[in-house]
C-alpha atoms as a PDB file:
ATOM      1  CA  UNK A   1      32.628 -16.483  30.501  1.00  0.00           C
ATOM      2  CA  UNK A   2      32.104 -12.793  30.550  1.00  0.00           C
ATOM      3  CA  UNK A   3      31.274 -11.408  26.814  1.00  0.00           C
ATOM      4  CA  UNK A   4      34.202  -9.294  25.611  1.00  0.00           C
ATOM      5  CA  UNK A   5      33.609  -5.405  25.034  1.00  0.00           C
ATOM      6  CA  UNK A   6      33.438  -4.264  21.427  1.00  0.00           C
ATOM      7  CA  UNK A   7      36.729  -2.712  21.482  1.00  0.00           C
ATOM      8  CA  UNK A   8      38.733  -5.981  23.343  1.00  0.00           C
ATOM      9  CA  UNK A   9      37.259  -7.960  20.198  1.00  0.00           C
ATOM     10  CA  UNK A  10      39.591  -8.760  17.357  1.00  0.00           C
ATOM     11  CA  UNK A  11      38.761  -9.506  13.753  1.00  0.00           C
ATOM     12  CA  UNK A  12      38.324 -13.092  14.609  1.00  0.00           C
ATOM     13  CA  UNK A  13      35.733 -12.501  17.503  1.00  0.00           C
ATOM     14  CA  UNK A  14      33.652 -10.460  14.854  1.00  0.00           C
ATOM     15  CA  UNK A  15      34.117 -13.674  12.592  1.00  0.00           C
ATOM     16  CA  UNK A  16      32.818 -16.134  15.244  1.00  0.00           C
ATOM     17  CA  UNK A  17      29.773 -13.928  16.251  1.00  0.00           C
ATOM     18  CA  UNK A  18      28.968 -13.441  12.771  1.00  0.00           C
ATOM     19  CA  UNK A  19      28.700 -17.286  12.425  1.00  0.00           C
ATOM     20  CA  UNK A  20      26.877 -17.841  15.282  1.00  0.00           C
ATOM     21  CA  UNK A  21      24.193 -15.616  14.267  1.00  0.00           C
ATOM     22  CA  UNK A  22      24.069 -16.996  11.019  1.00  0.00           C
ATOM     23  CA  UNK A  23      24.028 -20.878  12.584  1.00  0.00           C
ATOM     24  CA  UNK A  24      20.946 -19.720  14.871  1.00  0.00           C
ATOM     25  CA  UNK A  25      19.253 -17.930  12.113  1.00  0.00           C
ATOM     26  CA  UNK A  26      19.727 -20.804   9.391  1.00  0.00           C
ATOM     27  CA  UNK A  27      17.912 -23.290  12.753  1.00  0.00           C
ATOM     28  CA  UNK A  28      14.802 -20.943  13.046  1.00  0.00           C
ATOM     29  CA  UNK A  29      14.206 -20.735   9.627  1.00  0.00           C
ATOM     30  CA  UNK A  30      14.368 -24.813   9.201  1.00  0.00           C
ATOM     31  CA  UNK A  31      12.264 -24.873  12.456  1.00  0.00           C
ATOM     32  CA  UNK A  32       9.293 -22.654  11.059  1.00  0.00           C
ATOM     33  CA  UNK A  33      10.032 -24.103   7.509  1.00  0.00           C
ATOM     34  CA  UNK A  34       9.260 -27.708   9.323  1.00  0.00           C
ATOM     35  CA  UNK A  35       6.343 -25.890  10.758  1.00  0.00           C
ATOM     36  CA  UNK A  36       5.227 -25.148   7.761  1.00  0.00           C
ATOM     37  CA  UNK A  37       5.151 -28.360   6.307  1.00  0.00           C
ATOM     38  CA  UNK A  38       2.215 -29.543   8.392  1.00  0.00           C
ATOM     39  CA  UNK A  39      -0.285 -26.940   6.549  1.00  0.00           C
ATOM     40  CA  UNK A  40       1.565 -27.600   2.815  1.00  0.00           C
ATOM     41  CA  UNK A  41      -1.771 -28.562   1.614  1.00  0.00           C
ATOM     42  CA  UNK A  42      -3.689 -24.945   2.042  1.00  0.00           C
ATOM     43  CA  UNK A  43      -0.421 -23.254   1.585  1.00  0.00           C
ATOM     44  CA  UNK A  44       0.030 -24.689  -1.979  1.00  0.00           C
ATOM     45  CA  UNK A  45      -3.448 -25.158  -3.286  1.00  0.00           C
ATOM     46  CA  UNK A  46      -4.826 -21.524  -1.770  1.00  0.00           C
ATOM     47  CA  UNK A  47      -1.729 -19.056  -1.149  1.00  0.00           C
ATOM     48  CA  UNK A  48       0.502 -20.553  -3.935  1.00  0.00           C
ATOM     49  CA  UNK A  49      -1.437 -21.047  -6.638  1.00  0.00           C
ATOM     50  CA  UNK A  50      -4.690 -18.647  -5.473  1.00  0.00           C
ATOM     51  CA  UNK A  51      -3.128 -16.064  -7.921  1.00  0.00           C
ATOM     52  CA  UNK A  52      -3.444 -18.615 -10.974  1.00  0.00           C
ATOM     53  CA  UNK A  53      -7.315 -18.558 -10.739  1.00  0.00           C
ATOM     54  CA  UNK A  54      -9.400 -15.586 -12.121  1.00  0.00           C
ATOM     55  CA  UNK A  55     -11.475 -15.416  -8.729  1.00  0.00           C
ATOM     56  CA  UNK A  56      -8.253 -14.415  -6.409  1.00  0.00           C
ATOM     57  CA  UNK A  57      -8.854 -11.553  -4.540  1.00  0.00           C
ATOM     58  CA  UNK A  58      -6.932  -8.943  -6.279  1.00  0.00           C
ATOM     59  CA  UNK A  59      -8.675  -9.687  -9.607  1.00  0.00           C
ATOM     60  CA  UNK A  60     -11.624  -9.343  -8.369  1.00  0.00           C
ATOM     61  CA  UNK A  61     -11.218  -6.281  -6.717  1.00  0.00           C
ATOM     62  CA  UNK A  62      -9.708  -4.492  -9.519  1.00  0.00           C
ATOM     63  CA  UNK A  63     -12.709  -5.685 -11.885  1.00  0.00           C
ATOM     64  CA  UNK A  64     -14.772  -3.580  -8.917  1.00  0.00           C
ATOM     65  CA  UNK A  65     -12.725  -0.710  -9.132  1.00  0.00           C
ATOM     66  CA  UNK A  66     -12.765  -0.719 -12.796  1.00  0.00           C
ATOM     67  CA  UNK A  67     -16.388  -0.387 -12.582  1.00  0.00           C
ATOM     68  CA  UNK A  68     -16.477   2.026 -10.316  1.00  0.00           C
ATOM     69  CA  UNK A  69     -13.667   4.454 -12.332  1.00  0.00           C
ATOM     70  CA  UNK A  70     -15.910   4.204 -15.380  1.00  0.00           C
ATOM     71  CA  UNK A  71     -13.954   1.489 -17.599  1.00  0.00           C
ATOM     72  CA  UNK A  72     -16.216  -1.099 -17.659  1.00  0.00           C
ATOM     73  CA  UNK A  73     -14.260  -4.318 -18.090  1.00  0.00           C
ATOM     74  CA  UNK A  74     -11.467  -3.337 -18.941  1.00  0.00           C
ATOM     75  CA  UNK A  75      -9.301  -5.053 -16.263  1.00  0.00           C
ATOM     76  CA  UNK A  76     -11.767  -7.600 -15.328  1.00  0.00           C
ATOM     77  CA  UNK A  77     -10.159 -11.272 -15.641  1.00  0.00           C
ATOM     78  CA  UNK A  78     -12.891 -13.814 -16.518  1.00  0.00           C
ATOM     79  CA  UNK A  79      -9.837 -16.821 -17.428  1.00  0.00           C
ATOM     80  CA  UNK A  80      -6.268 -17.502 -17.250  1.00  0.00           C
ATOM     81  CA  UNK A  81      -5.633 -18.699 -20.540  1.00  0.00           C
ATOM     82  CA  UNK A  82      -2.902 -21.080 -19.256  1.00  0.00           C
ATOM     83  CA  UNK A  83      -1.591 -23.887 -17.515  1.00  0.00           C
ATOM     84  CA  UNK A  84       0.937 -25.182 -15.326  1.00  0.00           C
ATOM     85  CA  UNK A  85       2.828 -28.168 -15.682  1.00  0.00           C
ATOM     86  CA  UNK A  86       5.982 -30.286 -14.009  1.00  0.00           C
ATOM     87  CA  UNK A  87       8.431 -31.142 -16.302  1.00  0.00           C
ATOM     88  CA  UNK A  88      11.106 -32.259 -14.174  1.00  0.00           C
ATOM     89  CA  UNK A  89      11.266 -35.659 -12.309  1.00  0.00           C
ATOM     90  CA  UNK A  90      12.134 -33.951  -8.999  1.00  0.00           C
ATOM     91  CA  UNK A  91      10.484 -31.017  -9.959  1.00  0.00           C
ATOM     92  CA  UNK A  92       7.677 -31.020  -7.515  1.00  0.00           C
ATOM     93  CA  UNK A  93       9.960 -32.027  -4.450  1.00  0.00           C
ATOM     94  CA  UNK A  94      12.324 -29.509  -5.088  1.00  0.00           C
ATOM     95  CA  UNK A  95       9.107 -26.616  -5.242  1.00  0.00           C
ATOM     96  CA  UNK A  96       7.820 -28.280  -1.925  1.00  0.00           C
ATOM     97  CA  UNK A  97      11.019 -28.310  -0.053  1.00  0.00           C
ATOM     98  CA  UNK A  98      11.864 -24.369  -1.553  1.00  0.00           C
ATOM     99  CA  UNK A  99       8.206 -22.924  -0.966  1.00  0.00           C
ATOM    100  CA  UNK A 100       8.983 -24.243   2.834  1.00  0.00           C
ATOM    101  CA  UNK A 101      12.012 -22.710   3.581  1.00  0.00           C
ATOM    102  CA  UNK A 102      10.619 -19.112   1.982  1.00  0.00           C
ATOM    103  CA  UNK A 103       7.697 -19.482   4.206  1.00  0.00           C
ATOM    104  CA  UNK A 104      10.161 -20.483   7.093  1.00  0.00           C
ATOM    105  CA  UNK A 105      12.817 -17.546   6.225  1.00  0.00           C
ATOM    106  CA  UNK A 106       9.242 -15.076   6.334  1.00  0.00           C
ATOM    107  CA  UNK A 107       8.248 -16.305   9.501  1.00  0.00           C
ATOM    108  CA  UNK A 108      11.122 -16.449  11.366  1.00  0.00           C
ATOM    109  CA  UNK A 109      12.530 -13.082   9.727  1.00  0.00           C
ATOM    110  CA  UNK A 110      11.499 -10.888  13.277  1.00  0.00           C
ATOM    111  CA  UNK A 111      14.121 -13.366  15.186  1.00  0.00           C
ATOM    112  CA  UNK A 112      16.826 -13.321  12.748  1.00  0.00           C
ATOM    113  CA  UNK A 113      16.196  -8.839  12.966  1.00  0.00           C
ATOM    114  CA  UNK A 114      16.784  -9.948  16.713  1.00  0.00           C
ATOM    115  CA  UNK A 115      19.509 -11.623  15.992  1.00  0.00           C
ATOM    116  CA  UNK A 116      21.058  -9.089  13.750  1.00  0.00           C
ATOM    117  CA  UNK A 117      20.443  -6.469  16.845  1.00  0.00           C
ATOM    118  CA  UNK A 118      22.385  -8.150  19.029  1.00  0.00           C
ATOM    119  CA  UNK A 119      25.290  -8.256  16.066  1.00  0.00           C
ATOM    120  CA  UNK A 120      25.204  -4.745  15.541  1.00  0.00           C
ATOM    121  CA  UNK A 121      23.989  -3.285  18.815  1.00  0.00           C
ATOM    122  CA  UNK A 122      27.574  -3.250  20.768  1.00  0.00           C
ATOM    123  CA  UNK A 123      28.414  -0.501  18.431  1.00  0.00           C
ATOM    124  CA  UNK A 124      25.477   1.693  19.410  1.00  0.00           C
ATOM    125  CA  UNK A 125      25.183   4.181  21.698  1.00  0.00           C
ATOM    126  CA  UNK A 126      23.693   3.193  24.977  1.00  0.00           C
ATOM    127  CA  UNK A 127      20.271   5.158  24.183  1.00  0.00           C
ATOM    128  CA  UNK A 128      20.015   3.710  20.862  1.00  0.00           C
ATOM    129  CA  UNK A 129      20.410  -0.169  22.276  1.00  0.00           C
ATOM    130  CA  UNK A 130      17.126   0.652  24.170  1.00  0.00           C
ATOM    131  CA  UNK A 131      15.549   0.781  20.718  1.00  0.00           C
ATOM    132  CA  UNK A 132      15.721  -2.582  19.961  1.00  0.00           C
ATOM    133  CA  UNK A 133      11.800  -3.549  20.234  1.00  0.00           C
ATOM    134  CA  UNK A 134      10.667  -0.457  17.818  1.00  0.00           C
ATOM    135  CA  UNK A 135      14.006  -1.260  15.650  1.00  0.00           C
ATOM    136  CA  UNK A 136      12.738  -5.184  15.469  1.00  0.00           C
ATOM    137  CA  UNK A 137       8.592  -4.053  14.885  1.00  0.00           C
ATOM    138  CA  UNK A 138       8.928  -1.782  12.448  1.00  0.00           C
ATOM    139  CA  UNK A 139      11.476  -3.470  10.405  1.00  0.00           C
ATOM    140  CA  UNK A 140       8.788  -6.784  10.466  1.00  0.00           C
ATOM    141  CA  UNK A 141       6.158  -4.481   9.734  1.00  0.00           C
ATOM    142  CA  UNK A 142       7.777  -3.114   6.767  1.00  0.00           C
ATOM    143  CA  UNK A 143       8.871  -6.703   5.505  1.00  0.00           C
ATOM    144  CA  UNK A 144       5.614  -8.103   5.934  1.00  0.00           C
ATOM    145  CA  UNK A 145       3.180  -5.272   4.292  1.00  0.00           C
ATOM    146  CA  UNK A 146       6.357  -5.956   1.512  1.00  0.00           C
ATOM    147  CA  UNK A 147       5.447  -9.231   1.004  1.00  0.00           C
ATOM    148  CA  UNK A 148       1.836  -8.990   1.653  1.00  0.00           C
ATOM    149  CA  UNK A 149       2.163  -6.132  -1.364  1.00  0.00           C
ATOM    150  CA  UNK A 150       4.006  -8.600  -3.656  1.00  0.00           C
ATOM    151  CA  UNK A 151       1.465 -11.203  -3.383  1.00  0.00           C
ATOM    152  CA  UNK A 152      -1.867  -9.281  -3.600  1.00  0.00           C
ATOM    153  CA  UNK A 153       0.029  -6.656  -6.262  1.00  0.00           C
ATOM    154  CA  UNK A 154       3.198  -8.183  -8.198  1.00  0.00           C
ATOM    155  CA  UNK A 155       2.255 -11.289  -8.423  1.00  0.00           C
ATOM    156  CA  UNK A 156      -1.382 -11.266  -9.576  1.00  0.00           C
ATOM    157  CA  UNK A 157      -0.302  -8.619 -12.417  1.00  0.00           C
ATOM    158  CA  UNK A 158       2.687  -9.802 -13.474  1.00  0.00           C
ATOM    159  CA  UNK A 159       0.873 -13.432 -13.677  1.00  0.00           C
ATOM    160  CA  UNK A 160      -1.854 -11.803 -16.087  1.00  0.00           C
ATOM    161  CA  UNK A 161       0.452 -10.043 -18.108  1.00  0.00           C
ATOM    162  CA  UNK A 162       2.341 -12.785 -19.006  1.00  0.00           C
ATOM    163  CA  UNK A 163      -0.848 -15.519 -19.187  1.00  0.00           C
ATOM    164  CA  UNK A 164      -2.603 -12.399 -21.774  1.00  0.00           C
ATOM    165  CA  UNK A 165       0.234 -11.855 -23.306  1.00  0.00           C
ATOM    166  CA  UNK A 166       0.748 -14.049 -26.736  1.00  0.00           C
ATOM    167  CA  UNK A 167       2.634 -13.786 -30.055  1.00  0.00           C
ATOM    168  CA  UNK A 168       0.458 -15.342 -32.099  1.00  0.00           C
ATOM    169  CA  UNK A 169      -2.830 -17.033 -31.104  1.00  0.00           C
ATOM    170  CA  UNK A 170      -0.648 -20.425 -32.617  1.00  0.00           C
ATOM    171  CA  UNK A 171       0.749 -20.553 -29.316  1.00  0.00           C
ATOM    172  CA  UNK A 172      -0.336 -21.850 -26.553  1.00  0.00           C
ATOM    173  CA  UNK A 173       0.829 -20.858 -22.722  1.00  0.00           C
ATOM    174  CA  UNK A 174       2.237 -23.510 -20.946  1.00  0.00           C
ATOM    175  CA  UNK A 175       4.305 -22.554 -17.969  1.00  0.00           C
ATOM    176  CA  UNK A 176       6.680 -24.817 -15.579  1.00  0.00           C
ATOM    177  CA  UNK A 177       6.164 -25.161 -12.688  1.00  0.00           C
ATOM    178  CA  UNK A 178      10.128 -24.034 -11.694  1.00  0.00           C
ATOM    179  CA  UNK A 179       9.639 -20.909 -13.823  1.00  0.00           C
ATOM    180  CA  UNK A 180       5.938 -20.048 -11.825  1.00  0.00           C
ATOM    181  CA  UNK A 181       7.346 -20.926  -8.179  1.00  0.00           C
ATOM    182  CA  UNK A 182      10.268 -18.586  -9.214  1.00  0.00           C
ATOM    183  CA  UNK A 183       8.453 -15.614  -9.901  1.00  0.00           C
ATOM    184  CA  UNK A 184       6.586 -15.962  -6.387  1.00  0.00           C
ATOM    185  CA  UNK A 185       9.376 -16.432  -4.643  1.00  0.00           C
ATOM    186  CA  UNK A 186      11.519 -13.383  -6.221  1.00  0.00           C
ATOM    187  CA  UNK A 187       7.940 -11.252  -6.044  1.00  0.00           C
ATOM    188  CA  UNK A 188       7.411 -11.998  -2.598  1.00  0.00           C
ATOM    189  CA  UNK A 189      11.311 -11.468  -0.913  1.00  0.00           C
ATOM    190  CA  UNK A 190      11.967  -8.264  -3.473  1.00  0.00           C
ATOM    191  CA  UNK A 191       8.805  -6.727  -2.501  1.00  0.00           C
ATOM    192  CA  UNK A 192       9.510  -7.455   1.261  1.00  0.00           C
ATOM    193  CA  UNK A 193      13.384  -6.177   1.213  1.00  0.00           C
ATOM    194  CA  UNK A 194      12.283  -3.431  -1.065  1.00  0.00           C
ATOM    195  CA  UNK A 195       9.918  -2.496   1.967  1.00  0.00           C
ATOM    196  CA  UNK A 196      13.008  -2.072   4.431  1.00  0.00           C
ATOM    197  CA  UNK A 197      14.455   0.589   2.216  1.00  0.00           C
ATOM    198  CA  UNK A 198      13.893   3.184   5.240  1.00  0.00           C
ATOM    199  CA  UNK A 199      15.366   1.085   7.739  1.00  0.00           C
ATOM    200  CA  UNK A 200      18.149   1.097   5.443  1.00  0.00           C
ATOM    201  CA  UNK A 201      18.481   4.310   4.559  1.00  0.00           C
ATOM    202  CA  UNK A 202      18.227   5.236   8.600  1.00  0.00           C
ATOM    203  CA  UNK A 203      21.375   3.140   9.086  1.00  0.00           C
ATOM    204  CA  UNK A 204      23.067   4.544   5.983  1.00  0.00           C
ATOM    205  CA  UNK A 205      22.475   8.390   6.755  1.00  0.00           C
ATOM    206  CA  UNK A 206      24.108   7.374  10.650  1.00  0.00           C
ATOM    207  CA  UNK A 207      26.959   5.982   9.036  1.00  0.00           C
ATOM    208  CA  UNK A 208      27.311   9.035   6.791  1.00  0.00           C
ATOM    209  CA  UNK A 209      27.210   6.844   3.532  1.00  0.00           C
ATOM    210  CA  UNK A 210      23.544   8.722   2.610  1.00  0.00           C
ATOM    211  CA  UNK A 211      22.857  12.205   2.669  1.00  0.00           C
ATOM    212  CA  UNK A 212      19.101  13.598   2.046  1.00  0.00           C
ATOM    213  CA  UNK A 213      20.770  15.424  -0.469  1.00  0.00           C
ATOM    214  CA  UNK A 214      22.190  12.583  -2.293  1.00  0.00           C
ATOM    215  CA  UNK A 215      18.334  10.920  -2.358  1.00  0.00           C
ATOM    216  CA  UNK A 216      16.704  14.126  -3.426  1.00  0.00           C
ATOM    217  CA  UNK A 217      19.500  14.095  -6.057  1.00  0.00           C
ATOM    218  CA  UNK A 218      18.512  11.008  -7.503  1.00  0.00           C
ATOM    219  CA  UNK A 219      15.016  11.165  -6.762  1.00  0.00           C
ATOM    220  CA  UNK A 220      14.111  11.936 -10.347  1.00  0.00           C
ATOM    221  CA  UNK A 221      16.251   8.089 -11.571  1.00  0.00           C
ATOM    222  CA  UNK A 222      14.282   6.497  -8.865  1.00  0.00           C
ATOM    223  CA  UNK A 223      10.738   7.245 -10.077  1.00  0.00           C
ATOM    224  CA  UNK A 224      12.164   6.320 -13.167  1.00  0.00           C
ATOM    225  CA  UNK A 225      12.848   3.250 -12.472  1.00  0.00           C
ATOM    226  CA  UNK A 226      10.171   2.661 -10.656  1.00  0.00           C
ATOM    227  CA  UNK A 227       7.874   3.400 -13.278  1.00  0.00           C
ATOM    228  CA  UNK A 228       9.770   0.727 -15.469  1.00  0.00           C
ATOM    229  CA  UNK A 229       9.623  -1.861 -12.835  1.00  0.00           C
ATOM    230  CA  UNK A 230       5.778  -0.849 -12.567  1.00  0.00           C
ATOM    231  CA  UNK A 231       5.160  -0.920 -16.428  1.00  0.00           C
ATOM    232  CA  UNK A 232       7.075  -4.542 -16.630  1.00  0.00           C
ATOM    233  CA  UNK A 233       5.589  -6.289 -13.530  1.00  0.00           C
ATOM    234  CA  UNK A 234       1.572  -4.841 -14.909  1.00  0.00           C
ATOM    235  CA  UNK A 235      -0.503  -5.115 -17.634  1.00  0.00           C
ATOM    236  CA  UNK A 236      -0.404  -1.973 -20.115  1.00  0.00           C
ATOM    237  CA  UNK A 237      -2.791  -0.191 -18.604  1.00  0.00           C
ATOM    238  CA  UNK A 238      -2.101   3.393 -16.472  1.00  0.00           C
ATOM    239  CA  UNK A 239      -4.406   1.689 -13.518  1.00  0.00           C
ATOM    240  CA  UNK A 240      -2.287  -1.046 -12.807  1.00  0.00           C
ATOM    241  CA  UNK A 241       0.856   0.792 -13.488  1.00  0.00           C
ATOM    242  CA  UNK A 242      -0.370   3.298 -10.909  1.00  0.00           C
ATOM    243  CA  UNK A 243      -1.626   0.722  -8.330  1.00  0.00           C
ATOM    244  CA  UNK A 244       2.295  -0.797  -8.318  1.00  0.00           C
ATOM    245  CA  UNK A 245       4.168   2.275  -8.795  1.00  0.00           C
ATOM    246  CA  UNK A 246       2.409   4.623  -5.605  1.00  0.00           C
ATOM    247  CA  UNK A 247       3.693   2.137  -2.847  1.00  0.00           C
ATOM    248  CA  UNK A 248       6.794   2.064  -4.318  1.00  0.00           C
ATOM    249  CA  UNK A 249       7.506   6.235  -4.487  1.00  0.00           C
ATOM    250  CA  UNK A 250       5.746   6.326  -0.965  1.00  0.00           C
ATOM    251  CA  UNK A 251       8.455   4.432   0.614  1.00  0.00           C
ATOM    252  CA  UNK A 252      11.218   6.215  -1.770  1.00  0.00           C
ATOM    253  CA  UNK A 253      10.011   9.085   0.046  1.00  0.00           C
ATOM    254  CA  UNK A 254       9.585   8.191   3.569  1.00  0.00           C
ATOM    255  CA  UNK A 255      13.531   7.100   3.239  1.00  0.00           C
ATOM    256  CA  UNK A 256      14.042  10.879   2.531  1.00  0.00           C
ATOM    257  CA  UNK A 257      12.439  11.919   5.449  1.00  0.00           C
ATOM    258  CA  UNK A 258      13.962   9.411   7.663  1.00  0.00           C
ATOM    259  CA  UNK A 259      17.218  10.383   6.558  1.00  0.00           C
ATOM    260  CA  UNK A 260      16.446  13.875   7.173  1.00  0.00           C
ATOM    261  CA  UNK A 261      15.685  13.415  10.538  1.00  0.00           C
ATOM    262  CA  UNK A 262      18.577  11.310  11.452  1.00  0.00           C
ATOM    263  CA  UNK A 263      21.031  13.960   9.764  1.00  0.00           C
ATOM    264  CA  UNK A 264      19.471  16.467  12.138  1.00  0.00           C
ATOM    265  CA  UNK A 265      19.690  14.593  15.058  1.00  0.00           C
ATOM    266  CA  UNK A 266      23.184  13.827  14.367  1.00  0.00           C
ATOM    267  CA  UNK A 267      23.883  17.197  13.600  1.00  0.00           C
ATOM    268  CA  UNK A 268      22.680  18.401  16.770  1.00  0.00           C
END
């Protein structure tokens, strides 16, 4: 049966390819989350919980740069002054089955892009459907330097702030393991989504619901709360700060050049 043309489709044919695409999507992401399940071992004991132990990557690098900017030790970590326990009697299926899916929703998020392209792409023009490959690449790209940011940057430094930080030495730092596995998970997909702000904003300004105006406008509350997000998420310290809050202004701004290219074009 011949696929109907956008305009001979009623509310209802909308409905049903809307569903399908979310069937097909929900099966790829329980395909690569199955996937994943054969390599649970390295993905728990050295992606997972790498960030919990002083010698992870990003730790060590910043204890280089600190050197090298001349502040000694000042954001070297020698010890993470805490632990992480199960408390729950399900607790550690629950984490197992979750950490799979995440891992099978980032893996198979370039097919459901795909799959969104085909939703969306009967409204395009025909020049813009031929831009389905650099629509589908870039938008990966961006998710995946997002989440490769909020593992090696959000995570690690929102992990040592909250493992330094203490009331009163009486006190002792025992985290769950729900509450841990929560903040990597919300790290990793915020930092990733955050990351396809310009794809966004390029389908916003062609719909006319952004303006380059409108982000220059608000430009000065977005570094704003960017800063706060960077001066939550890091220890109190202007490096770290700085280290989270760049990436984040960089892709504020790219947005308000993307958008100011697309007005352009559609002005012309």
């Amino acid at each position: 049966m011949a696929k109907k043309n956008i305009n001979e489709m009623s509310f209802l044919d909308h409905l049903e390819d809307l569903r399908w695409l979310l069937v097909r999507s929900t099966i790829a992401v329980i395909v690569m989350a199955f996937i994943t399940y054969f390599f649970s071992d390295y993905l728990f004991d050295t992606i997972i919980f790498g960030p919990t132990r002083a010698s992870f990557f990003t730790y060590v690098y910043f204890c280089e740069l600190s050197h090298s900017l001349g502040f000694a030790d000042s954001i070297c970590i020698t010890e993470m002054p805490f632990i992480i326990q199960n408390t729950e009697m399900e607790g550690q299926v629950n984490v197992f089955i979750w950490i799979c899916i995440l891992f099978g929703f980032i893996l198979s998020f370039p097919y459901i892009l795909w799959e969104v392209w085909k939703f969306i792409s009967p409204a395009l023009y025909k020049n813009e459907k031929k831009n389905a490959k650099i629509f589908i690449f870039f938008s990966s790209l961006l998710f995946f330097i997002g989440v490769i940011f909020g593992y090696y940057v959000v995570i690690p430094m929102s992990v040592n702030f909250v493992a330094t930080f203490t009331v009163s030495s009486v006190v002792v730092n025992q985290f769950t393991l729900d509450s841990y596995i929560g903040m990597v998970k919300t790290s990793i997909i915020a930092s990733g989504l955050f990351f396809e702000l310009p794809i966004i904003i390029y389908f916003l300004t062609k719909l006319g619901l952004v303006t380059p105006n409108f982000l220059r406008k608000y430009r000065k509350y977005a570094i704003v709360i960017v800063l706060i997000i960077a001066a939550i998420v890091t220890p109190p310290d202007v490096v770290s700060q700085t280290i989270v809050a760049i990436p984040m202004l960089l892709i504020y701004e790219a947005s308000i050049f993307i958008s100011v290219l697309v007005a352009k074009k559609e002005k012309e």
